[in-house]
Protein backbone atom coordinates (compact mmCIF):
# COMPACT_ATOMS: atom_id res chain seq x y z
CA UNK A 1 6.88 33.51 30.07
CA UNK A 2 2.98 33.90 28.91
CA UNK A 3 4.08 33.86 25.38
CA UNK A 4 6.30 31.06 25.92
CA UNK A 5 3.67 28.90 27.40
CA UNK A 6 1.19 30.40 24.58
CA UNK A 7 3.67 29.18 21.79
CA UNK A 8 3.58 25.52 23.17
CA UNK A 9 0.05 25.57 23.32
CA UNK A 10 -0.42 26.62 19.98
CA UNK A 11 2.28 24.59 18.62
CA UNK A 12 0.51 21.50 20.71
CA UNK A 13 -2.96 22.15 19.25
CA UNK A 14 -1.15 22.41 15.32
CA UNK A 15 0.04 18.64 16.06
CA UNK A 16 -3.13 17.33 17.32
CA UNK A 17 -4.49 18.84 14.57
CA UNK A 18 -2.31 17.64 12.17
CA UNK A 19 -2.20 13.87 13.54
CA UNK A 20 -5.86 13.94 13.52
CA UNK A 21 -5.67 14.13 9.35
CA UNK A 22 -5.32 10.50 9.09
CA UNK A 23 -7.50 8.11 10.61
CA UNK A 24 -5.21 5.37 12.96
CA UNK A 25 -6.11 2.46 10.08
CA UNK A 26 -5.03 5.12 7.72
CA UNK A 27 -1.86 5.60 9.37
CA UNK A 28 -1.57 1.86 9.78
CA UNK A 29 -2.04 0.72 6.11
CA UNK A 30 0.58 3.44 5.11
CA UNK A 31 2.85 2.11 7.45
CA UNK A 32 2.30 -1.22 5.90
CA UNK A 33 2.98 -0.19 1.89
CA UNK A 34 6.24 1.86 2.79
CA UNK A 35 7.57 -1.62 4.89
CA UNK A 36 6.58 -3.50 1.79
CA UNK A 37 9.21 -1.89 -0.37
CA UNK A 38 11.40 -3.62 1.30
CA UNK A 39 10.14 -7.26 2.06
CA UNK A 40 10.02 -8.01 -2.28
CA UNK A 41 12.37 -8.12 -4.97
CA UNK A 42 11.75 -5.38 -7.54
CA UNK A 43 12.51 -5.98 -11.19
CA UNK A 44 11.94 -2.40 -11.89
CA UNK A 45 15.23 -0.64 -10.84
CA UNK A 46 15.19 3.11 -10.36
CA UNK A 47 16.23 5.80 -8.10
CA UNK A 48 12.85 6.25 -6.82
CA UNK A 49 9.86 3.68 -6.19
CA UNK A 50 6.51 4.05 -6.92
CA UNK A 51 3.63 3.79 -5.06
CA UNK A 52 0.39 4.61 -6.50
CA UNK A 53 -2.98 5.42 -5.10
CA UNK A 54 -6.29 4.93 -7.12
CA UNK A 55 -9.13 7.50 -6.47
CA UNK A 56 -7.51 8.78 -2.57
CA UNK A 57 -5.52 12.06 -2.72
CA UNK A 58 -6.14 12.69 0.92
CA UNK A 59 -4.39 9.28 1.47
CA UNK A 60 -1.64 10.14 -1.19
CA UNK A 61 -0.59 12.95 0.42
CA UNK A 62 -0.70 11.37 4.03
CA UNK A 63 1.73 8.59 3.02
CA UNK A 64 4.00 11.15 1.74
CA UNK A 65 3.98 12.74 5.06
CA UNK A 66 4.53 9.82 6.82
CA UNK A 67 7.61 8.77 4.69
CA UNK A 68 8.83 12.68 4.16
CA UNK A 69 9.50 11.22 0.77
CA UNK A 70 11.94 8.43 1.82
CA UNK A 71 11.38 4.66 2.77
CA UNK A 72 13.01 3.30 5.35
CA UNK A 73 15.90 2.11 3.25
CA UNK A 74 16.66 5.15 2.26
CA UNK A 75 14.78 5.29 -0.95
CA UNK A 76 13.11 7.92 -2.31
CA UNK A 77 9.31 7.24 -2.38
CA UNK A 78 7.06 9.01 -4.96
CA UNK A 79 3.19 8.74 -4.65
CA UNK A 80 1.19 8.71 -7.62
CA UNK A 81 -2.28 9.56 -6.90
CA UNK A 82 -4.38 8.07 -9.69
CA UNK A 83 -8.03 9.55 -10.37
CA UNK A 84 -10.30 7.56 -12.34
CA UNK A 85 -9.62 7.22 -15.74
CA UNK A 86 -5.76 7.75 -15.57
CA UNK A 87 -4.08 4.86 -14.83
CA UNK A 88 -3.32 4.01 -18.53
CA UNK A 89 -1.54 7.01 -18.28
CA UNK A 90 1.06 5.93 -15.18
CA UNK A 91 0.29 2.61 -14.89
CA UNK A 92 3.86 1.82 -16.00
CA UNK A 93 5.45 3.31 -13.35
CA UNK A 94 4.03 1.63 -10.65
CA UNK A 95 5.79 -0.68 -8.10
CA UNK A 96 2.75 -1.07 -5.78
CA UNK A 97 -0.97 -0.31 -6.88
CA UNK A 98 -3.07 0.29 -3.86
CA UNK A 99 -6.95 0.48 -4.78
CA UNK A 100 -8.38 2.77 -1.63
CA UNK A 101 -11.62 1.57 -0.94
CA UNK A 102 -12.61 0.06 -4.48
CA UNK A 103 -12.68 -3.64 -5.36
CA UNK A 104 -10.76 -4.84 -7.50
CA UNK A 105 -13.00 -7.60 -8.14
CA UNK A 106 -15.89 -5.38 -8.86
CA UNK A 107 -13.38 -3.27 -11.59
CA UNK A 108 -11.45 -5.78 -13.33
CA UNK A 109 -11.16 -3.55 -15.98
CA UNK A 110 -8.05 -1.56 -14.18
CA UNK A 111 -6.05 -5.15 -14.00
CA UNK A 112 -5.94 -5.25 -16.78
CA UNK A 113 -3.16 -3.05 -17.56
CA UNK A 114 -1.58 -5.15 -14.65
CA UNK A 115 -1.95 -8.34 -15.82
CA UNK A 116 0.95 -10.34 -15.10
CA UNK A 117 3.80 -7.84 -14.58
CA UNK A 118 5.98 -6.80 -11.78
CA UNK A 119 3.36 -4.65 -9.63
CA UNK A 120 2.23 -5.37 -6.28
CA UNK A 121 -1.37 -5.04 -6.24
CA UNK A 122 -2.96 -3.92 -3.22
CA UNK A 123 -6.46 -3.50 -2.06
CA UNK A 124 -8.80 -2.73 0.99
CA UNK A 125 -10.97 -5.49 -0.06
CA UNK A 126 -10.52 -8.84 1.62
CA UNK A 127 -11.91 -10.99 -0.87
CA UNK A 128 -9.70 -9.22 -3.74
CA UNK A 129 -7.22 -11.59 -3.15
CA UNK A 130 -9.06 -14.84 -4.08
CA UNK A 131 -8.86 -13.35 -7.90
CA UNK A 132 -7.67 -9.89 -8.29
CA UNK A 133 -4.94 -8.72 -6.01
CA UNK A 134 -1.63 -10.02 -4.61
CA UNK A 135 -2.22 -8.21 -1.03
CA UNK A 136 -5.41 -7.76 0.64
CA UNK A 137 -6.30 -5.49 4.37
CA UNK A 138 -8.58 -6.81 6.77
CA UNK A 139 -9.33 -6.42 10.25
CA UNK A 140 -9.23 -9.29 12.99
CA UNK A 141 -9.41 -8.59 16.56
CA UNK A 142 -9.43 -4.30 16.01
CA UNK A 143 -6.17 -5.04 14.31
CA UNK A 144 -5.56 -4.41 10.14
CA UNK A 145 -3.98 -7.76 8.98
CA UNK A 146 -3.03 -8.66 5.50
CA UNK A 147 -3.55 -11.92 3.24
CA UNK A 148 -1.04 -12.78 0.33
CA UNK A 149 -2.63 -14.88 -2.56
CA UNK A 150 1.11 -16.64 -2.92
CA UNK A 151 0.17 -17.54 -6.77
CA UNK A 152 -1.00 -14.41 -7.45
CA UNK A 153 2.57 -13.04 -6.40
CA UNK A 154 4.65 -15.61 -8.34
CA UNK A 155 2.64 -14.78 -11.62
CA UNK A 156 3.02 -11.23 -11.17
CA UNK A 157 6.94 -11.90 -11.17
CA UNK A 158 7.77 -10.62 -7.69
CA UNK A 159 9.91 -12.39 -5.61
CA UNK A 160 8.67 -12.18 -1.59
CA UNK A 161 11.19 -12.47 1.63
CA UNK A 162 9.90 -15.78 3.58
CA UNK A 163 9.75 -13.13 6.36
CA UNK A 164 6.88 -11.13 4.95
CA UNK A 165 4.99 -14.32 4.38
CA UNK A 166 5.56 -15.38 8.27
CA UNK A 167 3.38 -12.26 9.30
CA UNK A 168 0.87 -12.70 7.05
CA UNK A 169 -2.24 -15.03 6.57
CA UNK A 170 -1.44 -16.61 2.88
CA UNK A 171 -3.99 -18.01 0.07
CA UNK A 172 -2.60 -20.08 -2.80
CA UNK A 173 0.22 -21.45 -1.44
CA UNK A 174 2.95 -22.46 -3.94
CA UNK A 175 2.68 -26.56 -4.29
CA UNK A 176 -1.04 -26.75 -3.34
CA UNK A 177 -4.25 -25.62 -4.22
CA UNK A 178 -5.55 -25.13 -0.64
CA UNK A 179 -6.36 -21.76 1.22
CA UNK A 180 -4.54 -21.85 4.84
């Protein structure tokens, strides 16, 4: 019985442990790019779908964990993590671009490579999305929201389900030049 009740305290202590890898925005924001799979339209067919990371393994390897390597609907989800100076490299094979704690505004240089095609750009940033990505986090009310620059995502070719854009705050709207 004492090395039953051992073995659940150890295996207890491992989890805590183990959930404590992550921060809870961390977890959030995964949560967030793995449900975004499935709220666009992906020109890029392939068995798997792409999600790269730019300059965050620790965050690379948590979203894999959260996903065990398949999205919700069922597809297989690979994570690129990008380190700086190798995105020419994978860029390609991208279907989302998430820029961990960098602004895309302040290195313009990496959209290039993105310029106009079929990737959802993603960034921590809040004011990325006024000129550099399609998505942006922020926080309101100790909760991690997200912005959609609505132009920005019709340029890059993506097509968006009108239920994504219901839960979001969005810039740019299609047919005026106003921010909401």
């Amino acid at each position: 019985m004492l090395k039953k009740s051992f073995l659940l305290v150890v295996l207890f202590l491992l989890s805590a442990i183990s959930s404590l890898e992550a921060s809870p925005e961390d977890k959030i924001k995964s949560i967030y790019l793995g449900r975004f799979s499935m709220f666009f339209k992906w020109p890029k067919k392939n068995d798997t779908f792409n999600i790269c990371i730019y300059n965050d393994a620790k965050f690379s390897k948590n979203l894999l964990k959260e996903y065990k390597n398949k999205l919700p609907n069922g597809t297989t989800l690979n994570v690129i993590g990008i380190k700086v100076g190798g995105l020419s490299k994978v860029r390609h094979k991208c279907h989302i671009f998430y820029a961990r704690n960098e602004s895309l505004r302040k290195k313009m240089f990496l959209l290039d490579d993105f310029d106009k095609t079929d990737v959802l750009l993603v960034s921590d940033e809040h004011d990325d999305v006024y000129n550099a990505s399609t998505i942006s986090f922020y926080l309101k009310n100790n909760k991690i929201r997200f912005v959609i620059n609505h132009q920005k995502l019709l340029e890059s070719g993506l097509e968006v389900s009108s239920k994504l854009l219901k839960y979001a705050k969005v810039v740019n709207p299609v047919g005026s030049s106003d921010a909401k």
